[in-house]
PDB file of N, CA and C in Angstrom:
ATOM      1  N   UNK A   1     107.236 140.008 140.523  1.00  0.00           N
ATOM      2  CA  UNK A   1     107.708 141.232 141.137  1.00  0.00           C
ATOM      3  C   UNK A   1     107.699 142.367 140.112  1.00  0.00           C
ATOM      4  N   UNK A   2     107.792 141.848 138.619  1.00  0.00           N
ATOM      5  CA  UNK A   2     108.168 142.965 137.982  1.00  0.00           C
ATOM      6  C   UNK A   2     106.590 143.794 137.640  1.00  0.00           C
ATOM      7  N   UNK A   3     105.999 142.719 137.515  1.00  0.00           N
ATOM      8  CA  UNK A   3     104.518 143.063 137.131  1.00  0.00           C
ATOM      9  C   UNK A   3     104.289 144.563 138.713  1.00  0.00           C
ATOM     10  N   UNK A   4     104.557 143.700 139.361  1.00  0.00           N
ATOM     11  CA  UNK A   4     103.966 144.930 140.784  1.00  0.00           C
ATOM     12  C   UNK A   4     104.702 145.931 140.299  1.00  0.00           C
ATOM     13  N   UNK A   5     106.158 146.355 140.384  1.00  0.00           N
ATOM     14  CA  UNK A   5     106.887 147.112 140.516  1.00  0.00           C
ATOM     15  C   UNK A   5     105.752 148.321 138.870  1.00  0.00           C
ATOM     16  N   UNK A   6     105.848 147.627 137.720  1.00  0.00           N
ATOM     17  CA  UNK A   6     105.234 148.204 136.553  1.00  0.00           C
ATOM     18  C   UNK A   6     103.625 148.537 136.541  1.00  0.00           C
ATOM     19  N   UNK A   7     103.353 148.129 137.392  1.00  0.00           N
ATOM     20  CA  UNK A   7     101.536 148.677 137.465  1.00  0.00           C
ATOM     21  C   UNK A   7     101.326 150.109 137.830  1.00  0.00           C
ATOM     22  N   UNK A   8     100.911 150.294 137.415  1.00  0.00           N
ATOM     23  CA  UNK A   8     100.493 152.176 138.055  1.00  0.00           C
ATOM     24  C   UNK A   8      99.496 152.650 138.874  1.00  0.00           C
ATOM     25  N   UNK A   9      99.110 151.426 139.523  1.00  0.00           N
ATOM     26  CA  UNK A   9      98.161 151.471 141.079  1.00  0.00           C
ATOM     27  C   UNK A   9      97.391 152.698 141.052  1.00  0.00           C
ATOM     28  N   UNK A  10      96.387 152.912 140.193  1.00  0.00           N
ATOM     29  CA  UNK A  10      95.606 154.294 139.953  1.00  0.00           C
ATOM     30  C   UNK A  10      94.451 153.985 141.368  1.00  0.00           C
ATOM     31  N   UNK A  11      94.532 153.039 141.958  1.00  0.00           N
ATOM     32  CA  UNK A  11      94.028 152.647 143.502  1.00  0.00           C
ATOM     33  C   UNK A  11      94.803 153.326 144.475  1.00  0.00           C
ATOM     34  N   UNK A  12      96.238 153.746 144.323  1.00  0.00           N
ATOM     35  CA  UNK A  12      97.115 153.774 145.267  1.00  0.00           C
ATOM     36  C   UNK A  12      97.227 152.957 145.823  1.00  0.00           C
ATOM     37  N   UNK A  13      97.516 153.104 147.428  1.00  0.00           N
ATOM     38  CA  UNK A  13      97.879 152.209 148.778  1.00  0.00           C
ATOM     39  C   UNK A  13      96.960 151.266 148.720  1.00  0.00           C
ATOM     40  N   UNK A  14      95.621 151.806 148.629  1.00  0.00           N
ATOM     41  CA  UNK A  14      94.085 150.765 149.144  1.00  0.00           C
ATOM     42  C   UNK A  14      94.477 149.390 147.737  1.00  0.00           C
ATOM     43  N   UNK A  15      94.619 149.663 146.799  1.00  0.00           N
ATOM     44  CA  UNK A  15      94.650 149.046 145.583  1.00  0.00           C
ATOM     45  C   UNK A  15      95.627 148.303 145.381  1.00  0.00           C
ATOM     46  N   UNK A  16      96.900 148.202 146.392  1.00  0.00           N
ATOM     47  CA  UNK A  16      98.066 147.524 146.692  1.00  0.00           C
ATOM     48  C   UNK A  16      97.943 146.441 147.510  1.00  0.00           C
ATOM     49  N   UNK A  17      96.753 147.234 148.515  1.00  0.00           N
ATOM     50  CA  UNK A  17      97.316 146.300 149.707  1.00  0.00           C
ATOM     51  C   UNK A  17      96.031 145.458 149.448  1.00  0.00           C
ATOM     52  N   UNK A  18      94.686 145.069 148.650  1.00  0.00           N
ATOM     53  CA  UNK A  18      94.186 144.401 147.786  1.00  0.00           C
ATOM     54  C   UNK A  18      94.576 143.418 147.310  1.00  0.00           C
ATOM     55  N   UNK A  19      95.471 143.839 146.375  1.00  0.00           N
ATOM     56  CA  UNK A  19      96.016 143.198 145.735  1.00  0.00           C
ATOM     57  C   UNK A  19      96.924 141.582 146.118  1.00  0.00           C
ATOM     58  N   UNK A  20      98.050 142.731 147.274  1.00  0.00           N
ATOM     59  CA  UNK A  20      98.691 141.540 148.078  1.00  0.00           C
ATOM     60  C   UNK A  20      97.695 140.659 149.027  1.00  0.00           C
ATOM     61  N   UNK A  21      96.624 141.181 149.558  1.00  0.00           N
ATOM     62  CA  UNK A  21      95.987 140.545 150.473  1.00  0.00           C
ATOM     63  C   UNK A  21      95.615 139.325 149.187  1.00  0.00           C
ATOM     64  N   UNK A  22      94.662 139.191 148.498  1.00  0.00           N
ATOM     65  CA  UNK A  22      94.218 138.793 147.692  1.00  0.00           C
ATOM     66  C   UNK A  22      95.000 137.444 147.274  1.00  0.00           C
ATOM     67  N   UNK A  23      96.592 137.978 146.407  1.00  0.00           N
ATOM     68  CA  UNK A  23      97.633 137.243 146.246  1.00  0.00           C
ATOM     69  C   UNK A  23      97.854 136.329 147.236  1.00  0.00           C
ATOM     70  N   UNK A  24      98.235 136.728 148.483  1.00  0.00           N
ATOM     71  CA  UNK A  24      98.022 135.831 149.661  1.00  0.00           C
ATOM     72  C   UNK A  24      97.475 134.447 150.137  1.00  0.00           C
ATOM     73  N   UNK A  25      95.772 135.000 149.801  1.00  0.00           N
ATOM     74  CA  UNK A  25      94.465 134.240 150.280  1.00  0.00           C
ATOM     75  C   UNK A  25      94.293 133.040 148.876  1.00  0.00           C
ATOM     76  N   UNK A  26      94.866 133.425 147.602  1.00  0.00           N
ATOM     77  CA  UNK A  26      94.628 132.446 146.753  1.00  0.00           C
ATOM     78  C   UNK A  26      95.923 132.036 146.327  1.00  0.00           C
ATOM     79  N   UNK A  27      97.608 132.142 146.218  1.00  0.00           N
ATOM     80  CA  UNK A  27      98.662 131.452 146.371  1.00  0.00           C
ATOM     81  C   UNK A  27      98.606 130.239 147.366  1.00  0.00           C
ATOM     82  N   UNK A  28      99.177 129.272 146.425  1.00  0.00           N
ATOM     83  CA  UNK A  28     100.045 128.024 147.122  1.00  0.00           C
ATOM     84  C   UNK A  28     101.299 127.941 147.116  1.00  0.00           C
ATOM     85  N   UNK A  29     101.814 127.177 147.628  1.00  0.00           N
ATOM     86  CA  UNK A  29     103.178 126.714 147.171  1.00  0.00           C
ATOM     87  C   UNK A  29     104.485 128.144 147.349  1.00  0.00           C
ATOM     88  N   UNK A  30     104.980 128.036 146.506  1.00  0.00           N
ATOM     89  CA  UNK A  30     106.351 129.227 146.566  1.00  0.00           C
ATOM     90  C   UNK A  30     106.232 130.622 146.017  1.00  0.00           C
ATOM     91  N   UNK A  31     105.019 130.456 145.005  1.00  0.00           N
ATOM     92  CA  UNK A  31     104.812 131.814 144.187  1.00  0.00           C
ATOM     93  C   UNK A  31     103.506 132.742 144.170  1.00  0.00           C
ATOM     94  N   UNK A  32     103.463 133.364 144.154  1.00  0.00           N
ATOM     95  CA  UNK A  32     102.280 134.585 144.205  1.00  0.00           C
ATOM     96  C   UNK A  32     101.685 134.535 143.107  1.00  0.00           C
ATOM     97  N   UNK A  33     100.771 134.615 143.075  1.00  0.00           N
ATOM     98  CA  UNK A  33      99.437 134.320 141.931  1.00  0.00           C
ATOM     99  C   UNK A  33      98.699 135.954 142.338  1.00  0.00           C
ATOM    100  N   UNK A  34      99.659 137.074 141.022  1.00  0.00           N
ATOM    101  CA  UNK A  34      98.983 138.258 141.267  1.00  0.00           C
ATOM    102  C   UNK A  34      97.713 138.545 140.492  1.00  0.00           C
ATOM    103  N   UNK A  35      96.537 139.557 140.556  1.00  0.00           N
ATOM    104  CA  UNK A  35      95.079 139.245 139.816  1.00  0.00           C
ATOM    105  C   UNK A  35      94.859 140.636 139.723  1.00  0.00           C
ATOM    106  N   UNK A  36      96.159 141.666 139.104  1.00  0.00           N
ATOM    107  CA  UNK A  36      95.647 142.588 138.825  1.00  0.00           C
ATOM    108  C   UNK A  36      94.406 143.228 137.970  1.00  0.00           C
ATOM    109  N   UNK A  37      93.920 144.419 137.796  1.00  0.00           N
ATOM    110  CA  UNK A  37      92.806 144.375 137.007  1.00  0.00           C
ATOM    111  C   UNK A  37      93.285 144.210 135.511  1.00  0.00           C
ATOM    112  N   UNK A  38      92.014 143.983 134.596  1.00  0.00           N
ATOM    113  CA  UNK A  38      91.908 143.619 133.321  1.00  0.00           C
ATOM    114  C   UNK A  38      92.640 145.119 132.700  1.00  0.00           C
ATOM    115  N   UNK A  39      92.469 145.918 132.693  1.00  0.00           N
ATOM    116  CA  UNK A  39      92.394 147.337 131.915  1.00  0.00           C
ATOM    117  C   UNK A  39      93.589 147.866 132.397  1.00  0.00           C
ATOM    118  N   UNK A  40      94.605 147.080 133.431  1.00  0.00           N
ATOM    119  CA  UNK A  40      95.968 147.585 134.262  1.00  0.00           C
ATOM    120  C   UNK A  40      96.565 148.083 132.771  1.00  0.00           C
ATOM    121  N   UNK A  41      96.975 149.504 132.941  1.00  0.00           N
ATOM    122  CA  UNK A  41      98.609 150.112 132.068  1.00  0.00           C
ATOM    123  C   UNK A  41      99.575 149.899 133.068  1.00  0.00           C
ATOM    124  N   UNK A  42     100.498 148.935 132.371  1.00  0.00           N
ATOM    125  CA  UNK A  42     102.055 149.412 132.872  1.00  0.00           C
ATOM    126  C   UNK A  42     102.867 149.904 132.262  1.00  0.00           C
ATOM    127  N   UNK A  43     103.306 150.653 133.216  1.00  0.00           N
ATOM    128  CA  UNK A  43     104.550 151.785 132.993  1.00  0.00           C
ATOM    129  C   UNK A  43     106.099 151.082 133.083  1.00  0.00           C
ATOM    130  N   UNK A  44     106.893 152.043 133.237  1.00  0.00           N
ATOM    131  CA  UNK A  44     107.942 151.630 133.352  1.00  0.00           C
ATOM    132  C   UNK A  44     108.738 150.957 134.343  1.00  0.00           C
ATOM    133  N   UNK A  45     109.709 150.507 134.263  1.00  0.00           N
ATOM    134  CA  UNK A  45     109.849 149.902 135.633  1.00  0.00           C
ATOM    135  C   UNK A  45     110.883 150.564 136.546  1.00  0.00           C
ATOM    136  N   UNK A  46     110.508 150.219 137.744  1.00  0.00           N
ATOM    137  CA  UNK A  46     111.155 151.440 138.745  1.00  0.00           C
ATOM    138  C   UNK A  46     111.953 150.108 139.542  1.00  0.00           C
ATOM    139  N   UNK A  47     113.560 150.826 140.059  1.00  0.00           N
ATOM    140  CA  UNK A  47     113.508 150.285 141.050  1.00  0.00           C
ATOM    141  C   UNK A  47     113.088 149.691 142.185  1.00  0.00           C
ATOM    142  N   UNK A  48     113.175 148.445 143.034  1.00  0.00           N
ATOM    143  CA  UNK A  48     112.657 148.158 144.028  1.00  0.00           C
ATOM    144  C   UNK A  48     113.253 149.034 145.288  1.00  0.00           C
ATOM    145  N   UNK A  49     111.933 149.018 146.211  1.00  0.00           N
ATOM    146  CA  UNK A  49     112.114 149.476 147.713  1.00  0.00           C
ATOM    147  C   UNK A  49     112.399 148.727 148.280  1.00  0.00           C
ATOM    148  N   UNK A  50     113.250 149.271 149.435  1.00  0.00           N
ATOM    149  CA  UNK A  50     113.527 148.322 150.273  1.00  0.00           C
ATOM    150  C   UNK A  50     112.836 149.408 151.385  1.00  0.00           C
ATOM    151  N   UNK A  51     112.159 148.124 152.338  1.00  0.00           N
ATOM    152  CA  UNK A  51     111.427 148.247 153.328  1.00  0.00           C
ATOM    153  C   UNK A  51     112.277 148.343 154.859  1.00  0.00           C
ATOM    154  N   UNK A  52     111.564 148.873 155.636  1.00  0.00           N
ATOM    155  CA  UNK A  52     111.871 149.164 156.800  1.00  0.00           C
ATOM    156  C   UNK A  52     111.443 147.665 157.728  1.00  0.00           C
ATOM    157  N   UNK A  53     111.851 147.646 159.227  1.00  0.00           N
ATOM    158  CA  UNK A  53     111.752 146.782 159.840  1.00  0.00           C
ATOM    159  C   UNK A  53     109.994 146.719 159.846  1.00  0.00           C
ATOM    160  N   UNK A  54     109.814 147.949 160.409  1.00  0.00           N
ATOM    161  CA  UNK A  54     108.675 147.952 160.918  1.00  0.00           C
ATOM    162  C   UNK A  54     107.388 148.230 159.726  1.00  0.00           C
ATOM    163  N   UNK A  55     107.865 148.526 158.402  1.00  0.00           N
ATOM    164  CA  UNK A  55     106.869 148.277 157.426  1.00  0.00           C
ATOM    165  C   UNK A  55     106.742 146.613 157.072  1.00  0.00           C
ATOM    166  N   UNK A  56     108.013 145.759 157.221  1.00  0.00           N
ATOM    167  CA  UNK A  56     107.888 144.512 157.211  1.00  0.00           C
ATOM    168  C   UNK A  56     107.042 143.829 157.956  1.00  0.00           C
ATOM    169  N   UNK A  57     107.243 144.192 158.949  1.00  0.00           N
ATOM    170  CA  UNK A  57     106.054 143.504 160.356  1.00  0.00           C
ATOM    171  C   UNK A  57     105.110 144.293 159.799  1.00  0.00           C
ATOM    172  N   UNK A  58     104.454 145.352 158.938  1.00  0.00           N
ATOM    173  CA  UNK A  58     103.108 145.362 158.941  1.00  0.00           C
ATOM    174  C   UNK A  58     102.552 145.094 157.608  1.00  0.00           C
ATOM    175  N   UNK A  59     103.686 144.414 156.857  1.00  0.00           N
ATOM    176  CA  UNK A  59     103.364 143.461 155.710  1.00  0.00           C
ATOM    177  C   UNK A  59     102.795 142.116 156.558  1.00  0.00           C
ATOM    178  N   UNK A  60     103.651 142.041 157.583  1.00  0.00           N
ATOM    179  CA  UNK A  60     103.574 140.500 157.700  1.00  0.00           C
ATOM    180  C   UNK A  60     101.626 140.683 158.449  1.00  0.00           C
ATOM    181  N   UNK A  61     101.637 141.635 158.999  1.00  0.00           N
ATOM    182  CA  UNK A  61     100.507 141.651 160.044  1.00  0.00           C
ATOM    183  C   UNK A  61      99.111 141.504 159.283  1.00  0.00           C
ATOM    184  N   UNK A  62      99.393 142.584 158.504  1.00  0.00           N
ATOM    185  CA  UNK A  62      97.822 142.724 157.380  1.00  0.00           C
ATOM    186  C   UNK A  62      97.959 141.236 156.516  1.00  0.00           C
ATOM    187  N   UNK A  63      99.007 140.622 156.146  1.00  0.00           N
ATOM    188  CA  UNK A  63      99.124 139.225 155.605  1.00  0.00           C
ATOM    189  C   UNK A  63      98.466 138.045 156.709  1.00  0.00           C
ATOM    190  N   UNK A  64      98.425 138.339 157.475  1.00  0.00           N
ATOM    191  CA  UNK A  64      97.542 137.345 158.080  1.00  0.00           C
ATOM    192  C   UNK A  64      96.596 137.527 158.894  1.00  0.00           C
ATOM    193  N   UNK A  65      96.207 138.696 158.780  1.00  0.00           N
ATOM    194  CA  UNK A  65      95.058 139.958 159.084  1.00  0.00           C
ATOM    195  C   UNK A  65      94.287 138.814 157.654  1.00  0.00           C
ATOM    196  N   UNK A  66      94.851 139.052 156.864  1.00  0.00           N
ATOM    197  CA  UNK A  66      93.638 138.611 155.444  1.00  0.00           C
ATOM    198  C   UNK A  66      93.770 137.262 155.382  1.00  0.00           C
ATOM    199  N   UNK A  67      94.795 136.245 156.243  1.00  0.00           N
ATOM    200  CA  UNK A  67      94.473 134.850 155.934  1.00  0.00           C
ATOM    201  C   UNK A  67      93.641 134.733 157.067  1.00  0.00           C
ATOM    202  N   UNK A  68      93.036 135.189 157.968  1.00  0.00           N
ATOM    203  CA  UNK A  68      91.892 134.786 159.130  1.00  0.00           C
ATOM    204  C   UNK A  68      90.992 135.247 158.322  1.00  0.00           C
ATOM    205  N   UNK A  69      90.955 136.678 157.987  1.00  0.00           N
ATOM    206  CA  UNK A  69      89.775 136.891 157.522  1.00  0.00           C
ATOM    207  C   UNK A  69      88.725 136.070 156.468  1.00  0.00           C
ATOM    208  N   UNK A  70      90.069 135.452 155.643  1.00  0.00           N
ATOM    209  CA  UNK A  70      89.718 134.613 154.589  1.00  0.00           C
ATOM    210  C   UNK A  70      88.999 133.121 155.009  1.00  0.00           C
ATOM    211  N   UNK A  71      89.476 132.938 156.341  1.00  0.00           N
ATOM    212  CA  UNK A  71      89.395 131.699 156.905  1.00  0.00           C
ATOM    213  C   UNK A  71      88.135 131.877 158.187  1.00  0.00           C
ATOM    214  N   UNK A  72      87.692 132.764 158.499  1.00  0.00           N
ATOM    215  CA  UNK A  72      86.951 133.664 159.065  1.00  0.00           C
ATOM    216  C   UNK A  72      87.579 133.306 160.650  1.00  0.00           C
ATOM    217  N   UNK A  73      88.796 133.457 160.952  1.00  0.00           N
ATOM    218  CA  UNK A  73      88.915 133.671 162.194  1.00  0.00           C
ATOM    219  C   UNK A  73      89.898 132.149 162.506  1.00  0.00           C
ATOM    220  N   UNK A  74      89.754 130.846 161.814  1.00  0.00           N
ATOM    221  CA  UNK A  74      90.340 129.859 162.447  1.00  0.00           C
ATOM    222  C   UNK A  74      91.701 129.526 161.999  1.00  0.00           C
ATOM    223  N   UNK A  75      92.627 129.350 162.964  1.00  0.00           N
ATOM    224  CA  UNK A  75      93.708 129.487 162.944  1.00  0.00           C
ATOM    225  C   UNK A  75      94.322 128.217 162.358  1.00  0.00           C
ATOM    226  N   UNK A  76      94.279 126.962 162.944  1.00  0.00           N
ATOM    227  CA  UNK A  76      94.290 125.715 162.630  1.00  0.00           C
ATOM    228  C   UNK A  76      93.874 124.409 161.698  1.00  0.00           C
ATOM    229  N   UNK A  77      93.979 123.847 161.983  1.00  0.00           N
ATOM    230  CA  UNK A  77      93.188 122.567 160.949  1.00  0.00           C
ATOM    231  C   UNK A  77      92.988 122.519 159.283  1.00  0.00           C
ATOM    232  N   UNK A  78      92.200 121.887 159.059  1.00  0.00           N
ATOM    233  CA  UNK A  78      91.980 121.854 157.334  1.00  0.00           C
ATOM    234  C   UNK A  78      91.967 123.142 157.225  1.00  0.00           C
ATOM    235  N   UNK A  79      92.202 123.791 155.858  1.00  0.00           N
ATOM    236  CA  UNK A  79      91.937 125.223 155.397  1.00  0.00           C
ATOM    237  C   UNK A  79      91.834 126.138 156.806  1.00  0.00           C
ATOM    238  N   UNK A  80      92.649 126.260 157.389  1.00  0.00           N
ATOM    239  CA  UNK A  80      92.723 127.159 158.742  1.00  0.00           C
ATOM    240  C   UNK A  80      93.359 128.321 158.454  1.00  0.00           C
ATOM    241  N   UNK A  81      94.109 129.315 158.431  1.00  0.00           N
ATOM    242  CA  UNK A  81      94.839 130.198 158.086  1.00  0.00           C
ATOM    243  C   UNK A  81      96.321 129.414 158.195  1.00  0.00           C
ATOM    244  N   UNK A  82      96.614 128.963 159.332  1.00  0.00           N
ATOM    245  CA  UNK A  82      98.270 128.308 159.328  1.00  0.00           C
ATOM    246  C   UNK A  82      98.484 127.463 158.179  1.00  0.00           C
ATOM    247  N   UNK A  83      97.794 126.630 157.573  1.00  0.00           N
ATOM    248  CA  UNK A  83      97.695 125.857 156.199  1.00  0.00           C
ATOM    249  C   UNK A  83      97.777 126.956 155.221  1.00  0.00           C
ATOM    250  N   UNK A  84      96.898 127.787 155.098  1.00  0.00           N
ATOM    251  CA  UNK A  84      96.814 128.911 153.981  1.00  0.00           C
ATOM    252  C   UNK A  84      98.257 129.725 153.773  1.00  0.00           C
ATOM    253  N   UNK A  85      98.720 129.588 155.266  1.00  0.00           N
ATOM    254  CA  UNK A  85     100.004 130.630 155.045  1.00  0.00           C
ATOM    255  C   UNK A  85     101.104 129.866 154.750  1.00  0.00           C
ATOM    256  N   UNK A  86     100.836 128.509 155.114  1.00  0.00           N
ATOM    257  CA  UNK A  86     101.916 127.129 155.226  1.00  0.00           C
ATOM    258  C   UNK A  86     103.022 127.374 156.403  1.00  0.00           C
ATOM    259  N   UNK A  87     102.275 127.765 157.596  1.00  0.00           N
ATOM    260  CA  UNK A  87     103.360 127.967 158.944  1.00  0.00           C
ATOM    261  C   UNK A  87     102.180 126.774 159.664  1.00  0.00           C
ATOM    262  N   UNK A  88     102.981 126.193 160.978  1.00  0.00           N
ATOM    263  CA  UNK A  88     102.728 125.897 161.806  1.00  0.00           C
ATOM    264  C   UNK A  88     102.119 126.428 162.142  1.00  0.00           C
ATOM    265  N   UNK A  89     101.076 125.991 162.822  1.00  0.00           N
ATOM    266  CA  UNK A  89     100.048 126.386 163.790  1.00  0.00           C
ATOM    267  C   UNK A  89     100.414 127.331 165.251  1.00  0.00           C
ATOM    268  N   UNK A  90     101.317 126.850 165.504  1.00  0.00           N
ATOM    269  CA  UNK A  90     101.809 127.270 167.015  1.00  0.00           C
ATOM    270  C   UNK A  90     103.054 128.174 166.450  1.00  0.00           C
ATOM    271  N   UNK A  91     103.496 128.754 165.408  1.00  0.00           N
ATOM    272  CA  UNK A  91     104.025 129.833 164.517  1.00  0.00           C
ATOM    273  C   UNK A  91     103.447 131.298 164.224  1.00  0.00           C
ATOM    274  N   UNK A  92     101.842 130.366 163.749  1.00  0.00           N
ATOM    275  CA  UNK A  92     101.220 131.443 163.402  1.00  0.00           C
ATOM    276  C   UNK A  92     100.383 131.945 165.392  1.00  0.00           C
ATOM    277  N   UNK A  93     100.027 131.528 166.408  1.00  0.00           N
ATOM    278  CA  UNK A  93      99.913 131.503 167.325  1.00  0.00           C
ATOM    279  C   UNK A  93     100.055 132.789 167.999  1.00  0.00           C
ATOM    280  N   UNK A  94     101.690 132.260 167.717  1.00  0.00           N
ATOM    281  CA  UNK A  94     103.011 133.663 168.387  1.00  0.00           C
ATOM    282  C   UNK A  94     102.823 134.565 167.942  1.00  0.00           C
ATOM    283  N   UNK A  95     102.645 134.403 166.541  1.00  0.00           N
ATOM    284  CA  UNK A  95     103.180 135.616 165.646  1.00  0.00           C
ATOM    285  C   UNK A  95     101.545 136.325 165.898  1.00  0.00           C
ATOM    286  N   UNK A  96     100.143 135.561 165.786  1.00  0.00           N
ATOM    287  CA  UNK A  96      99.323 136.500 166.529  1.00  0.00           C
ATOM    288  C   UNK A  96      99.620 137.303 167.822  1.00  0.00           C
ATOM    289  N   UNK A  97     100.039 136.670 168.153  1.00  0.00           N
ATOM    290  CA  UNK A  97     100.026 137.963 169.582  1.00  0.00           C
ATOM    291  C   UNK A  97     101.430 138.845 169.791  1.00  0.00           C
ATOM    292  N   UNK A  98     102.353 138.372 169.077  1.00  0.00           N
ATOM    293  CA  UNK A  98     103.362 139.382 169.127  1.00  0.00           C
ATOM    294  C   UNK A  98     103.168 140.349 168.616  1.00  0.00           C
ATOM    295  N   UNK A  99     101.841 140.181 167.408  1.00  0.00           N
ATOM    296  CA  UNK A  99     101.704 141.354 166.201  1.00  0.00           C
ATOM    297  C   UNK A  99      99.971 142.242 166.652  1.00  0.00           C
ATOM    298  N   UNK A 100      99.822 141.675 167.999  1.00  0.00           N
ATOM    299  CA  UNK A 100      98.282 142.071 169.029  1.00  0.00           C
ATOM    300  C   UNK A 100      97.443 142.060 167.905  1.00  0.00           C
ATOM    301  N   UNK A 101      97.111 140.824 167.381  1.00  0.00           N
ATOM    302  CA  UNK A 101      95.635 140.790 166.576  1.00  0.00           C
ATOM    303  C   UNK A 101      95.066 140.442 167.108  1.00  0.00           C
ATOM    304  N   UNK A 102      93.428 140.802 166.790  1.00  0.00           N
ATOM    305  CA  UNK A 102      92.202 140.620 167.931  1.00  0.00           C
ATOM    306  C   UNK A 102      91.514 140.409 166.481  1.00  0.00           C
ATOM    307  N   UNK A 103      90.256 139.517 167.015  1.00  0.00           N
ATOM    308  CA  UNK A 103      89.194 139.126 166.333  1.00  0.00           C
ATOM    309  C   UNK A 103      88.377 140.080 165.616  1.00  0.00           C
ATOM    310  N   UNK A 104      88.848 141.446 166.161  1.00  0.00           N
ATOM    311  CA  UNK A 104      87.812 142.849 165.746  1.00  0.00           C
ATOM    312  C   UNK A 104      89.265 143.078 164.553  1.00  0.00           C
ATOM    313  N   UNK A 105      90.303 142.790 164.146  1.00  0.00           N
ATOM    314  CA  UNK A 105      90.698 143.135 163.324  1.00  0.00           C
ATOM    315  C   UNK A 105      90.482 141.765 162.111  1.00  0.00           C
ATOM    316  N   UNK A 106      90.398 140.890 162.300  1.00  0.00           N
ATOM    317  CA  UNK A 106      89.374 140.491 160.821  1.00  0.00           C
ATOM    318  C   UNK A 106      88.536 139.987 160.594  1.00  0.00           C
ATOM    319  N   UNK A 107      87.235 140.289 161.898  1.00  0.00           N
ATOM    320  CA  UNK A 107      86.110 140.898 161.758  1.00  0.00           C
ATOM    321  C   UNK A 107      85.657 142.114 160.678  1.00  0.00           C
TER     322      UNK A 107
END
């Protein structure tokens, strides 16, 4: 966390949300495996944000926006996205359509 909070994202937003997608698609287990760039300056460290409801749900959305994509679309089975994210299958299911993802979004 501290590493994120101290990077100076000269990417901005696009270069964040990279990042986490990324973190995502190659983490196991409990911890985030971040892959910032080689040449990253960090700065100082800033307090954390706290997020809104609805920026949360679109953490959660683009987070598995990039585990289909990664998985090219399959939800289930060996290396499926629900394995990748470590939810149930019929978890990740719901949470597709409560959050209206369509195939043209990770296409």
């Amino acid at each position: 966390m501290s590493r994120l909070m101290s990077y100076q994202w000269p990417g901005n937003v696009r270069e964040l949300r990279n990042v986490i997608e990324r973190a995502a698609i190659v983490s196991t287990g409990d911890k985030l495996i971040l892959e910032l760039s080689s040449g990253a300056t960090l700065g100082s460290k800033s307090v954390g944000q706290i997020l809104t409801d609805a920026e949360m749900q679109g953490a959660m959305r683009s987070n598995i926006v990039a585990a289909l994509r990664a998985t090219k679309g399959k939800v289930s089975g060996r290396n499926g996205a629900a394995e990748l994210l470590a939810l149930q299958p019929t978890t990740l299911y719901s949470r597709i359509k409560k959050l209206n993802i369509t195939p043209s979004d990770w296409t």
